[in-house]
PDB file of N, CA and C in Angstrom:
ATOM      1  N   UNK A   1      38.932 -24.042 -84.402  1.00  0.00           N
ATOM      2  CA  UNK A   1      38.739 -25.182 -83.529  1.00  0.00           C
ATOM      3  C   UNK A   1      39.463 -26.418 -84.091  1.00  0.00           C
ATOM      4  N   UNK A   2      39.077 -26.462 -85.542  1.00  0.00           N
ATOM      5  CA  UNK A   2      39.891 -27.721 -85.987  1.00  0.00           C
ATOM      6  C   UNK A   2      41.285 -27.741 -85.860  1.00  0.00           C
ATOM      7  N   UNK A   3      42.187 -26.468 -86.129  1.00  0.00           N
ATOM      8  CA  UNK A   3      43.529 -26.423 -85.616  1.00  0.00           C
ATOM      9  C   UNK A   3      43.950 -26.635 -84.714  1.00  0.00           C
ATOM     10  N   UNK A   4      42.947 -26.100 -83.991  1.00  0.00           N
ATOM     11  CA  UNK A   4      43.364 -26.379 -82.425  1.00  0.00           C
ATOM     12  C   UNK A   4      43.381 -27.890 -81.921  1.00  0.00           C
ATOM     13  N   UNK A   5      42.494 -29.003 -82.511  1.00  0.00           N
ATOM     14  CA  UNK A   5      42.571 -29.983 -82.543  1.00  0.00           C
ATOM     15  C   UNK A   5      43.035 -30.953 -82.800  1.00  0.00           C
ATOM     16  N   UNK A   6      43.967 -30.685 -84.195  1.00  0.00           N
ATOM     17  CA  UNK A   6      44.873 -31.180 -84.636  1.00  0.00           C
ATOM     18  C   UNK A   6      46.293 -31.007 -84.083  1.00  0.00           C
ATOM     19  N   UNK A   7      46.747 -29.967 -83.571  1.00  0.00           N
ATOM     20  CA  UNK A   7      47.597 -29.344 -82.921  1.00  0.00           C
ATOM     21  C   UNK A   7      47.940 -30.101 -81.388  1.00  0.00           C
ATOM     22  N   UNK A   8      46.386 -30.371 -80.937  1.00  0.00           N
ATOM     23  CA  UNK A   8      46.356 -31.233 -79.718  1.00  0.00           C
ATOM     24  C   UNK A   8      46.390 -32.341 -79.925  1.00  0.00           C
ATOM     25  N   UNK A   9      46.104 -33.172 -80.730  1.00  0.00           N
ATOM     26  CA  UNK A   9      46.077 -34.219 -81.308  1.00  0.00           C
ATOM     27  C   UNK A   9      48.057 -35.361 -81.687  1.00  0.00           C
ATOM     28  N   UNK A  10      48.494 -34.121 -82.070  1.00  0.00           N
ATOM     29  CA  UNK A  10      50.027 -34.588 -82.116  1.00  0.00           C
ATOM     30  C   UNK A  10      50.784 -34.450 -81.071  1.00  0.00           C
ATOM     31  N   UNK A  11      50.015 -33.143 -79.908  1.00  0.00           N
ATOM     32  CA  UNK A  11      51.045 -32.820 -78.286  1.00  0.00           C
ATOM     33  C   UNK A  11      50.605 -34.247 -77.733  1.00  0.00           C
ATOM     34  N   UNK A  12      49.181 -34.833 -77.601  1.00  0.00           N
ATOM     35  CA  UNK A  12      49.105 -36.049 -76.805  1.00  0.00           C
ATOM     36  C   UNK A  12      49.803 -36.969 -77.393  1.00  0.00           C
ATOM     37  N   UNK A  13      50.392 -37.339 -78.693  1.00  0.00           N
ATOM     38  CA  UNK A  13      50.726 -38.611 -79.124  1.00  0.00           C
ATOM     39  C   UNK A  13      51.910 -38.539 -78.849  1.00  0.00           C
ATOM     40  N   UNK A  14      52.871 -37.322 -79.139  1.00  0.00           N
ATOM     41  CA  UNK A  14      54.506 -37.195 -78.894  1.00  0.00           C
ATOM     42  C   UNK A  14      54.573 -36.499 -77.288  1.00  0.00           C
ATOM     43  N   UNK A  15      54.085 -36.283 -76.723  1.00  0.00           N
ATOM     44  CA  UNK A  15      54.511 -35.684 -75.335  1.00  0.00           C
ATOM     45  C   UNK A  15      54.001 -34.027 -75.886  1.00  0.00           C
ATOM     46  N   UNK A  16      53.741 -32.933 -74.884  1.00  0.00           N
ATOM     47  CA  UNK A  16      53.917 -31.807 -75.658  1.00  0.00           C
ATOM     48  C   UNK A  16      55.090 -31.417 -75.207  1.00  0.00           C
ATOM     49  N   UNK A  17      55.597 -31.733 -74.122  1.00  0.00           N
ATOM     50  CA  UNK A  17      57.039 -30.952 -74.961  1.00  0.00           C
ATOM     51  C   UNK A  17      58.256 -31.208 -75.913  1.00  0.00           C
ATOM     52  N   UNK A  18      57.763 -32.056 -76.063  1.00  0.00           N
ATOM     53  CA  UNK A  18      58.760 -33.094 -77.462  1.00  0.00           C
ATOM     54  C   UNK A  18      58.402 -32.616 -78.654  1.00  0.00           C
ATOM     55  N   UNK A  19      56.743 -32.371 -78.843  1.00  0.00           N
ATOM     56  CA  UNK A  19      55.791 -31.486 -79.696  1.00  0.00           C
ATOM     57  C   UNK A  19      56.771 -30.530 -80.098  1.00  0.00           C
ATOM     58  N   UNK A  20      56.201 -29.420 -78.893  1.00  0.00           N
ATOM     59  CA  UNK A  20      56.903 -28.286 -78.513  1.00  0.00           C
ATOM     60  C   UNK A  20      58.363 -27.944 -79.334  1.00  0.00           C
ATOM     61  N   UNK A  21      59.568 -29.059 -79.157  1.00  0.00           N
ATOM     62  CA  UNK A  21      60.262 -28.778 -79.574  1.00  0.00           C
ATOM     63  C   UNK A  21      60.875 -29.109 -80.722  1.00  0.00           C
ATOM     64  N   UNK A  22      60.014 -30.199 -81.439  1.00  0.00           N
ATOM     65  CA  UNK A  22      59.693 -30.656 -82.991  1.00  0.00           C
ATOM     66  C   UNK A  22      59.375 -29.557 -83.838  1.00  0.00           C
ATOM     67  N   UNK A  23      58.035 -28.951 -83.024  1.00  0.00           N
ATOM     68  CA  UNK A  23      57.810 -27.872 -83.707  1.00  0.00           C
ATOM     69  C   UNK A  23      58.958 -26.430 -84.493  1.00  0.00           C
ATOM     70  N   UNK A  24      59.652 -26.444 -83.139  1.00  0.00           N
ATOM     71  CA  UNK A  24      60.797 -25.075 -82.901  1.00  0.00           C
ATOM     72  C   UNK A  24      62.105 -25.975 -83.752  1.00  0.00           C
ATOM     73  N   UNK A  25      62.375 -27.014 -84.213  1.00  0.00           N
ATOM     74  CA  UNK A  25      63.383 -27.605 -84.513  1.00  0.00           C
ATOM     75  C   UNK A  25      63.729 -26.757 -85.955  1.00  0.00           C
ATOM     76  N   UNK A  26      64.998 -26.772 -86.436  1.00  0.00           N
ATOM     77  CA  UNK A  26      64.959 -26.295 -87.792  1.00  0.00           C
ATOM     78  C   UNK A  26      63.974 -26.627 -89.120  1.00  0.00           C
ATOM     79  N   UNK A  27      64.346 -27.748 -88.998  1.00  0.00           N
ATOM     80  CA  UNK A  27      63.328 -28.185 -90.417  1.00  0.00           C
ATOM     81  C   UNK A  27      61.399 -27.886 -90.443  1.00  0.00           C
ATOM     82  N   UNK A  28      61.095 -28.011 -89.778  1.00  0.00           N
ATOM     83  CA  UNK A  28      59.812 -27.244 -89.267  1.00  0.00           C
ATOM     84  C   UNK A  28      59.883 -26.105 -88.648  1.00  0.00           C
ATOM     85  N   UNK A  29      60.632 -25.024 -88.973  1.00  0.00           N
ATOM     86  CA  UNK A  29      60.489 -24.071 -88.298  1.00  0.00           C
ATOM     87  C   UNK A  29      59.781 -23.350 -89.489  1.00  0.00           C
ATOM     88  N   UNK A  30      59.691 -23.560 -91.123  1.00  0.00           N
ATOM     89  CA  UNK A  30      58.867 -22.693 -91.809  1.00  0.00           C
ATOM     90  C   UNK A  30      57.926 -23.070 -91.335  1.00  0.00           C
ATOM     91  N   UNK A  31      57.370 -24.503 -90.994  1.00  0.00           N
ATOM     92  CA  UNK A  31      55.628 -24.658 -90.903  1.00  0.00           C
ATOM     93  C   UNK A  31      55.160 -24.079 -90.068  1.00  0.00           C
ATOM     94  N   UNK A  32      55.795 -23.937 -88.985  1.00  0.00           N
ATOM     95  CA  UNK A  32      55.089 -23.305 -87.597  1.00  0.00           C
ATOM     96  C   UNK A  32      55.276 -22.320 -87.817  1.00  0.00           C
ATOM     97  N   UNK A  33      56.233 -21.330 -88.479  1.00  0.00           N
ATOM     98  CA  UNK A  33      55.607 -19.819 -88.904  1.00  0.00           C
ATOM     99  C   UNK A  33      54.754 -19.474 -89.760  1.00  0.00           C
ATOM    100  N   UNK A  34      54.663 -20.545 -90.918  1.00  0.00           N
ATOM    101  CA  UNK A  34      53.493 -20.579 -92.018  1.00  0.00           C
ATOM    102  C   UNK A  34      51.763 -20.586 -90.919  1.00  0.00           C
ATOM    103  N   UNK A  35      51.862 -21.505 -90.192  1.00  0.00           N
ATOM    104  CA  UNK A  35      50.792 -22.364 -89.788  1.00  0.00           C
ATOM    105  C   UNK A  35      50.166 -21.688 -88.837  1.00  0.00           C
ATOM    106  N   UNK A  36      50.801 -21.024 -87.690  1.00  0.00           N
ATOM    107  CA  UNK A  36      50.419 -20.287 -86.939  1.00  0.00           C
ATOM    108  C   UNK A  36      50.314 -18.654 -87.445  1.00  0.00           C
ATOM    109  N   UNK A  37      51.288 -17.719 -88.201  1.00  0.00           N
ATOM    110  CA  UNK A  37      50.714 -17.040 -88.806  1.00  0.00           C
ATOM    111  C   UNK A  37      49.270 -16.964 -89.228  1.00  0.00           C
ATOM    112  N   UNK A  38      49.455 -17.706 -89.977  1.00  0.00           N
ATOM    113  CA  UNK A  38      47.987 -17.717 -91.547  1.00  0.00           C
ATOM    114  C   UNK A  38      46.662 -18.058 -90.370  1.00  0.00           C
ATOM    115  N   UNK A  39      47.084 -18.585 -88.994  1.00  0.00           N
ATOM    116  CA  UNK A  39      46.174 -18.830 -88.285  1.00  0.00           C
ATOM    117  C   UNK A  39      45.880 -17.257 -87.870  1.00  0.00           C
ATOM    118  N   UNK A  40      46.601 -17.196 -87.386  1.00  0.00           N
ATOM    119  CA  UNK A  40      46.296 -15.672 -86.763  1.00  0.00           C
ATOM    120  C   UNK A  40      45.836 -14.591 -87.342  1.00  0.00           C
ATOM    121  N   UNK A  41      46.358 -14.920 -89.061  1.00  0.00           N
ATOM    122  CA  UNK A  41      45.556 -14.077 -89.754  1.00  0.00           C
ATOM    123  C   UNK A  41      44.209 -14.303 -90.184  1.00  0.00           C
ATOM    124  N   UNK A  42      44.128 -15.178 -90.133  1.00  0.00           N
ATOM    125  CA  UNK A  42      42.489 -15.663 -90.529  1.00  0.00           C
ATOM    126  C   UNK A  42      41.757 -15.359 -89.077  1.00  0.00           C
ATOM    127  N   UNK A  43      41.869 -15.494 -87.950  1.00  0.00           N
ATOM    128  CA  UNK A  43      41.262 -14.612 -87.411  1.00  0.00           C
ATOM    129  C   UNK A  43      40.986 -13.137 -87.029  1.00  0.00           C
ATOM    130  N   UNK A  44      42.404 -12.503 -87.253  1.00  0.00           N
ATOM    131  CA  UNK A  44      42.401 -11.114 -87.102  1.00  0.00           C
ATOM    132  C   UNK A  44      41.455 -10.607 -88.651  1.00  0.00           C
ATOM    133  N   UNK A  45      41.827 -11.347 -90.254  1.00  0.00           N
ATOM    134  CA  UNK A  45      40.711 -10.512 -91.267  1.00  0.00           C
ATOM    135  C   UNK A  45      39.460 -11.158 -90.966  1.00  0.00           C
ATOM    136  N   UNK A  46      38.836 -12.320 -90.118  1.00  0.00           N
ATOM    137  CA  UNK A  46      37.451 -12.185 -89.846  1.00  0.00           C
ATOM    138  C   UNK A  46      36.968 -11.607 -88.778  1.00  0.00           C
ATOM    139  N   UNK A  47      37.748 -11.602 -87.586  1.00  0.00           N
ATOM    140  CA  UNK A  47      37.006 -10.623 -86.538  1.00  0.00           C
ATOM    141  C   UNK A  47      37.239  -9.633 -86.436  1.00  0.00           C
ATOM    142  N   UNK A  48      38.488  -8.718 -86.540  1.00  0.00           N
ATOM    143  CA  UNK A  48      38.521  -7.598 -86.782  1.00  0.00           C
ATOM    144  C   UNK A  48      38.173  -6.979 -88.376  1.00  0.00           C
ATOM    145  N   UNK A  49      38.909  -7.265 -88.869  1.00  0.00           N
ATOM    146  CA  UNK A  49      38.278  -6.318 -90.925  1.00  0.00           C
ATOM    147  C   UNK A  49      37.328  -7.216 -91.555  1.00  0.00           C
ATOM    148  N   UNK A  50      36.267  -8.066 -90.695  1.00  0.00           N
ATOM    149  CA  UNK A  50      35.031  -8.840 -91.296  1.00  0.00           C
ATOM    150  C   UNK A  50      35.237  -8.821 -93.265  1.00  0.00           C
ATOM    151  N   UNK A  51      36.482  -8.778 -93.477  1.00  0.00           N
ATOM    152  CA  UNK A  51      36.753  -9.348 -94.894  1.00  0.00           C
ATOM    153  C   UNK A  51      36.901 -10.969 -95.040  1.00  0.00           C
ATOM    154  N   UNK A  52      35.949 -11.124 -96.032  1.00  0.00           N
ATOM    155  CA  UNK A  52      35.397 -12.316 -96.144  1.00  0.00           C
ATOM    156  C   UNK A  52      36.804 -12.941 -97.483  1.00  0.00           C
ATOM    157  N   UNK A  53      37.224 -12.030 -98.016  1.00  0.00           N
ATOM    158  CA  UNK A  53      37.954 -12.711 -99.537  1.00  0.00           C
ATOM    159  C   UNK A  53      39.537 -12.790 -98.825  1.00  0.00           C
ATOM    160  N   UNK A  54      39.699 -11.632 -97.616  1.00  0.00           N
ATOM    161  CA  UNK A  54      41.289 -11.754 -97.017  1.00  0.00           C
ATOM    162  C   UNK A  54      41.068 -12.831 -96.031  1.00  0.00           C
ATOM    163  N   UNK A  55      40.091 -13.294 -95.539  1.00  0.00           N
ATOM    164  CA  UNK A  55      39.559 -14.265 -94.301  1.00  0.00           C
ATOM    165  C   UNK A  55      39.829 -15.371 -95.376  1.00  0.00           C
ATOM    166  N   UNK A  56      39.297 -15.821 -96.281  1.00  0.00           N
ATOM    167  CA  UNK A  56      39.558 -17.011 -97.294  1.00  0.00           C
ATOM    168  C   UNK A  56      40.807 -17.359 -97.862  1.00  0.00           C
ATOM    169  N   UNK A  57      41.714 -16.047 -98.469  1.00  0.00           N
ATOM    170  CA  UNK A  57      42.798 -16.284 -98.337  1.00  0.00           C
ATOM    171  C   UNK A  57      43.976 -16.633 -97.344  1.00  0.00           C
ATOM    172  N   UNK A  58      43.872 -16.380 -96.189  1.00  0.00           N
ATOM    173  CA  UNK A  58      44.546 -17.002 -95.408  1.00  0.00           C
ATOM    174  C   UNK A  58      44.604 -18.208 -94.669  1.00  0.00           C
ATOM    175  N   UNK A  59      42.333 -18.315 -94.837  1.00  0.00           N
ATOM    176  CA  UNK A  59      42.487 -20.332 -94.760  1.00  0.00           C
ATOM    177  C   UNK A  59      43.379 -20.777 -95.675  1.00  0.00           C
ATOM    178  N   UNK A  60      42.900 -20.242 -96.544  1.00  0.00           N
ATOM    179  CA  UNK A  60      43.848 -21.189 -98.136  1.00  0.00           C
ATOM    180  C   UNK A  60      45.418 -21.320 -97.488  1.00  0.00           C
ATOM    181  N   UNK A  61      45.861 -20.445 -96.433  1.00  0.00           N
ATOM    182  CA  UNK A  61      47.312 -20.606 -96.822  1.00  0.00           C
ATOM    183  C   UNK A  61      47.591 -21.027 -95.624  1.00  0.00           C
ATOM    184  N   UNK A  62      46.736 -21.296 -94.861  1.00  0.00           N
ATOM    185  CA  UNK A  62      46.491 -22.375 -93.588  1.00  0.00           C
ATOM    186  C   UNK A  62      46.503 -23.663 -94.170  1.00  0.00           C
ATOM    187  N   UNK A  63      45.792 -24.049 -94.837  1.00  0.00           N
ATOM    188  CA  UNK A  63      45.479 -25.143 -95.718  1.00  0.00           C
ATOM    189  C   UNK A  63      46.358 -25.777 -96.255  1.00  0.00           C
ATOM    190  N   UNK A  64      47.403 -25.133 -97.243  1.00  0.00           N
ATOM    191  CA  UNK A  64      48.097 -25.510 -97.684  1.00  0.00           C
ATOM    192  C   UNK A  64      49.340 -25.836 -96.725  1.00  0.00           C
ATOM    193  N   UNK A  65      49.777 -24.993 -95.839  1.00  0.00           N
ATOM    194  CA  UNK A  65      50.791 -24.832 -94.838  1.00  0.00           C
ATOM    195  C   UNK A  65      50.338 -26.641 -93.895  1.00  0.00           C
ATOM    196  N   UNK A  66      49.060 -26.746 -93.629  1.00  0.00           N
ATOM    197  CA  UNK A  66      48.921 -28.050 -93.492  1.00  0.00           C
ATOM    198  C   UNK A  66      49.115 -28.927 -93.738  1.00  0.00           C
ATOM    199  N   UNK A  67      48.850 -29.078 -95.387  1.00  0.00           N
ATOM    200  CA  UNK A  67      49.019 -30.170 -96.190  1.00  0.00           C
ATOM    201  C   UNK A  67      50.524 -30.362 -96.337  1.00  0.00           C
ATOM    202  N   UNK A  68      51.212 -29.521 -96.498  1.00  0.00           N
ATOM    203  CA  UNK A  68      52.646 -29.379 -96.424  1.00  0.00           C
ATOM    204  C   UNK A  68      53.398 -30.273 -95.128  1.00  0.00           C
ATOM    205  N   UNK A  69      52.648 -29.945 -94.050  1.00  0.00           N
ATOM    206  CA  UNK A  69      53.438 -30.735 -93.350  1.00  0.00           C
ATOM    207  C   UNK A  69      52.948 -32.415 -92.760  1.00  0.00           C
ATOM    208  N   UNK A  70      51.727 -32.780 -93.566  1.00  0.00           N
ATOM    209  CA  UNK A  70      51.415 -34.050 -93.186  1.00  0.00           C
ATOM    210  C   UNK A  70      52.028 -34.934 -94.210  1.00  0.00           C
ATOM    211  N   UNK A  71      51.925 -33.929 -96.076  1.00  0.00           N
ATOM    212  CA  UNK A  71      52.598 -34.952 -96.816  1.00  0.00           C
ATOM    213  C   UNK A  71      54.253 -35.208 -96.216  1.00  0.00           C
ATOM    214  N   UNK A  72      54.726 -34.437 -95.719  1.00  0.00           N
ATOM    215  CA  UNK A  72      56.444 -34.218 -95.127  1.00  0.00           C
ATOM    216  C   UNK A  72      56.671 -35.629 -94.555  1.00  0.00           C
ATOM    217  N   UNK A  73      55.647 -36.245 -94.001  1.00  0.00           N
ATOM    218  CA  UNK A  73      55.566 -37.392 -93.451  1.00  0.00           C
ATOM    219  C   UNK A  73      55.875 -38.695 -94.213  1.00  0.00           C
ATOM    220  N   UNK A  74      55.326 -38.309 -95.235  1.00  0.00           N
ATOM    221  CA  UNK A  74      55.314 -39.552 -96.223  1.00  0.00           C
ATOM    222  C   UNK A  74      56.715 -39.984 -97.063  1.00  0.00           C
ATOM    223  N   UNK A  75      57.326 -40.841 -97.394  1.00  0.00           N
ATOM    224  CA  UNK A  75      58.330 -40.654 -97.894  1.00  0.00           C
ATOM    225  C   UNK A  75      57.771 -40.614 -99.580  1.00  0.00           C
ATOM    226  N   UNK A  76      58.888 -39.614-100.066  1.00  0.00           N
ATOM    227  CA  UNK A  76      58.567 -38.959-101.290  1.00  0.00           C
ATOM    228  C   UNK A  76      57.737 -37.902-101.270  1.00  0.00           C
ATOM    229  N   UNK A  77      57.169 -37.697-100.573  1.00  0.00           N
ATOM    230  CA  UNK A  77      55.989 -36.748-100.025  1.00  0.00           C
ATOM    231  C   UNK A  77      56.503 -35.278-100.550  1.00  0.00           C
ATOM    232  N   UNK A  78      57.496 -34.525-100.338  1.00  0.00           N
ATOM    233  CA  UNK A  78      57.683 -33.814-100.661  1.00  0.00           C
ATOM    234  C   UNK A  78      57.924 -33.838-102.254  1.00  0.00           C
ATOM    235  N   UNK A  79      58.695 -34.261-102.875  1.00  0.00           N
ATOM    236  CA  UNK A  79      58.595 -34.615-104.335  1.00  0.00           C
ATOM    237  C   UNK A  79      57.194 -34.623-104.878  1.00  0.00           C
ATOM    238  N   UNK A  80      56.670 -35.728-104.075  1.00  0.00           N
ATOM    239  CA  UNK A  80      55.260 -35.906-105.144  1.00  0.00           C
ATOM    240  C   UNK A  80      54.356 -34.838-104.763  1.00  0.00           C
ATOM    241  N   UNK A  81      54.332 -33.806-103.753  1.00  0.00           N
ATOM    242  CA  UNK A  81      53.958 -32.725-103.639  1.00  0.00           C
ATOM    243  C   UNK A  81      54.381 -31.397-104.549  1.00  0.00           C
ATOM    244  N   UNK A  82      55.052 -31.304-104.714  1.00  0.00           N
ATOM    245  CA  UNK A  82      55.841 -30.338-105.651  1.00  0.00           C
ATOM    246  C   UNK A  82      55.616 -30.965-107.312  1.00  0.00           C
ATOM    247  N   UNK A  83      55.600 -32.152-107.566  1.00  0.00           N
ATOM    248  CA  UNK A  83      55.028 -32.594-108.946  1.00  0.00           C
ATOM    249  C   UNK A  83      53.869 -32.339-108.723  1.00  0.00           C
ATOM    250  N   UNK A  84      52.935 -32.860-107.950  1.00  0.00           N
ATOM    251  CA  UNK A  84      51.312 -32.453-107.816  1.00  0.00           C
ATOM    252  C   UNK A  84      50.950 -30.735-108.060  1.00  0.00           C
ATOM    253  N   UNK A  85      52.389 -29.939-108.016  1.00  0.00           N
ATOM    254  CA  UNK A  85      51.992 -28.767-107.749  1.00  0.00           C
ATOM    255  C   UNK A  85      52.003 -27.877-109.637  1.00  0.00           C
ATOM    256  N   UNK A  86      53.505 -28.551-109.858  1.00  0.00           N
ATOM    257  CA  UNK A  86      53.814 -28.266-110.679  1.00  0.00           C
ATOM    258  C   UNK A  86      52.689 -28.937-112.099  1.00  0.00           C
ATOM    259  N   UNK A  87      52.093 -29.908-112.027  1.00  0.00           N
ATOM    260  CA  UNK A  87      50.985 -30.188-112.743  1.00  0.00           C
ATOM    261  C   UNK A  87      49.925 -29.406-113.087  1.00  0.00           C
ATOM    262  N   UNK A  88      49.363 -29.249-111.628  1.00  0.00           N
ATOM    263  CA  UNK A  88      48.422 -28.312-111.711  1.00  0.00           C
ATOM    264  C   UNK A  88      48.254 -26.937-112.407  1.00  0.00           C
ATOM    265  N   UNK A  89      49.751 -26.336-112.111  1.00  0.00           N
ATOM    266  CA  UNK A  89      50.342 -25.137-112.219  1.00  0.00           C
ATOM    267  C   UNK A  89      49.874 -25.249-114.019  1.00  0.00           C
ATOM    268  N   UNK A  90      50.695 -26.620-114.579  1.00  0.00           N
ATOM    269  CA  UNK A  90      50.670 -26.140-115.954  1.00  0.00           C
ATOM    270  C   UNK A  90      49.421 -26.446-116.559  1.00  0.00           C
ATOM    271  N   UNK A  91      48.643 -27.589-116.032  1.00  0.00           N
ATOM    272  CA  UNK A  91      46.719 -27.528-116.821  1.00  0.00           C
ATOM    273  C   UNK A  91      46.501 -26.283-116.634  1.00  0.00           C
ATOM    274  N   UNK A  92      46.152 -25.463-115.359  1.00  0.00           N
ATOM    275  CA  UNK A  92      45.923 -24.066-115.439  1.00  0.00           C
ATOM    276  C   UNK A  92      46.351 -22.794-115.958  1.00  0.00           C
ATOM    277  N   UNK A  93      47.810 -23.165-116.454  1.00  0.00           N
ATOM    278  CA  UNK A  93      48.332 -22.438-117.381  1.00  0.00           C
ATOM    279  C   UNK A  93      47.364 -22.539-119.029  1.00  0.00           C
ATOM    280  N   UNK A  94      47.651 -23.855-119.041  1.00  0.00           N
ATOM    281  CA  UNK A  94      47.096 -24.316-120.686  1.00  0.00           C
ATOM    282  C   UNK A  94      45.626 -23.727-120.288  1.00  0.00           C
ATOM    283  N   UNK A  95      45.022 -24.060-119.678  1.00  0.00           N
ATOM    284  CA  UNK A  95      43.257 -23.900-119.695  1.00  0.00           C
ATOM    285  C   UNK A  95      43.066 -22.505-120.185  1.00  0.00           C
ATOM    286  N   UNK A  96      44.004 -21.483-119.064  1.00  0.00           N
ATOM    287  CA  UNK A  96      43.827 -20.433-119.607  1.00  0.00           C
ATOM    288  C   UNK A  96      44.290 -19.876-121.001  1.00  0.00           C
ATOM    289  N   UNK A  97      45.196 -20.344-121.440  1.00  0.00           N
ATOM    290  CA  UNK A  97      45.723 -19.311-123.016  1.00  0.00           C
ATOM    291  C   UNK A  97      44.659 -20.234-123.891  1.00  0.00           C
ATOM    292  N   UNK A  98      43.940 -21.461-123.717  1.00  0.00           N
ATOM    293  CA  UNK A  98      42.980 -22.397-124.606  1.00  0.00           C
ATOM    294  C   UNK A  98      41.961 -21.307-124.630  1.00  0.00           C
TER     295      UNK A  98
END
């Protein structure tokens, strides 16, 4: 529902077919295969294979596929996304061999 809301949320502000074709444009064409995928999969592993850990993993990659394209917005956004990533990456590296 919330996707769906958000999704509607940007067709009313830009027109939807301006949406529409923002979406399909090159540079967003990974998100909308990321975004709608991982959607589709998160419903097909909860209503069909009621797997709860493949149902979670594909929010997660809903999630992220999200966040991806609101920081895109921001200038630097992508940079400071990819440092935010690469940070993380290495505390969790260190935490674990500690």
């Amino acid at each position: 529902m919330g996707s769906l809301l958000f999704l509607t949320s940007w067709a009313v502000l830009l027109g939807p077919i301006t949406y529409a074709k923002h979406l399909l444009s090159t540079p967003r064409l990974p998100f909308t295969a990321v975004y709608f995928g991982s959607i589709a999969l998160t419903l097909y592993f909860a209503i069909a294979l009621h797997s709860t850990l493949l149902t979670l993993a594909a929010a997660l990659v809903q999630l992220a596929s999200l966040l991806w394209y609101l920081v895109s917005y921001f200038p630097m956004g992508g940079t400071g996304l990819r440092f935010a990533a690469r940070f993380g990456t290495n505390r969790v590296a260190a935490w674990m061999t500690d």
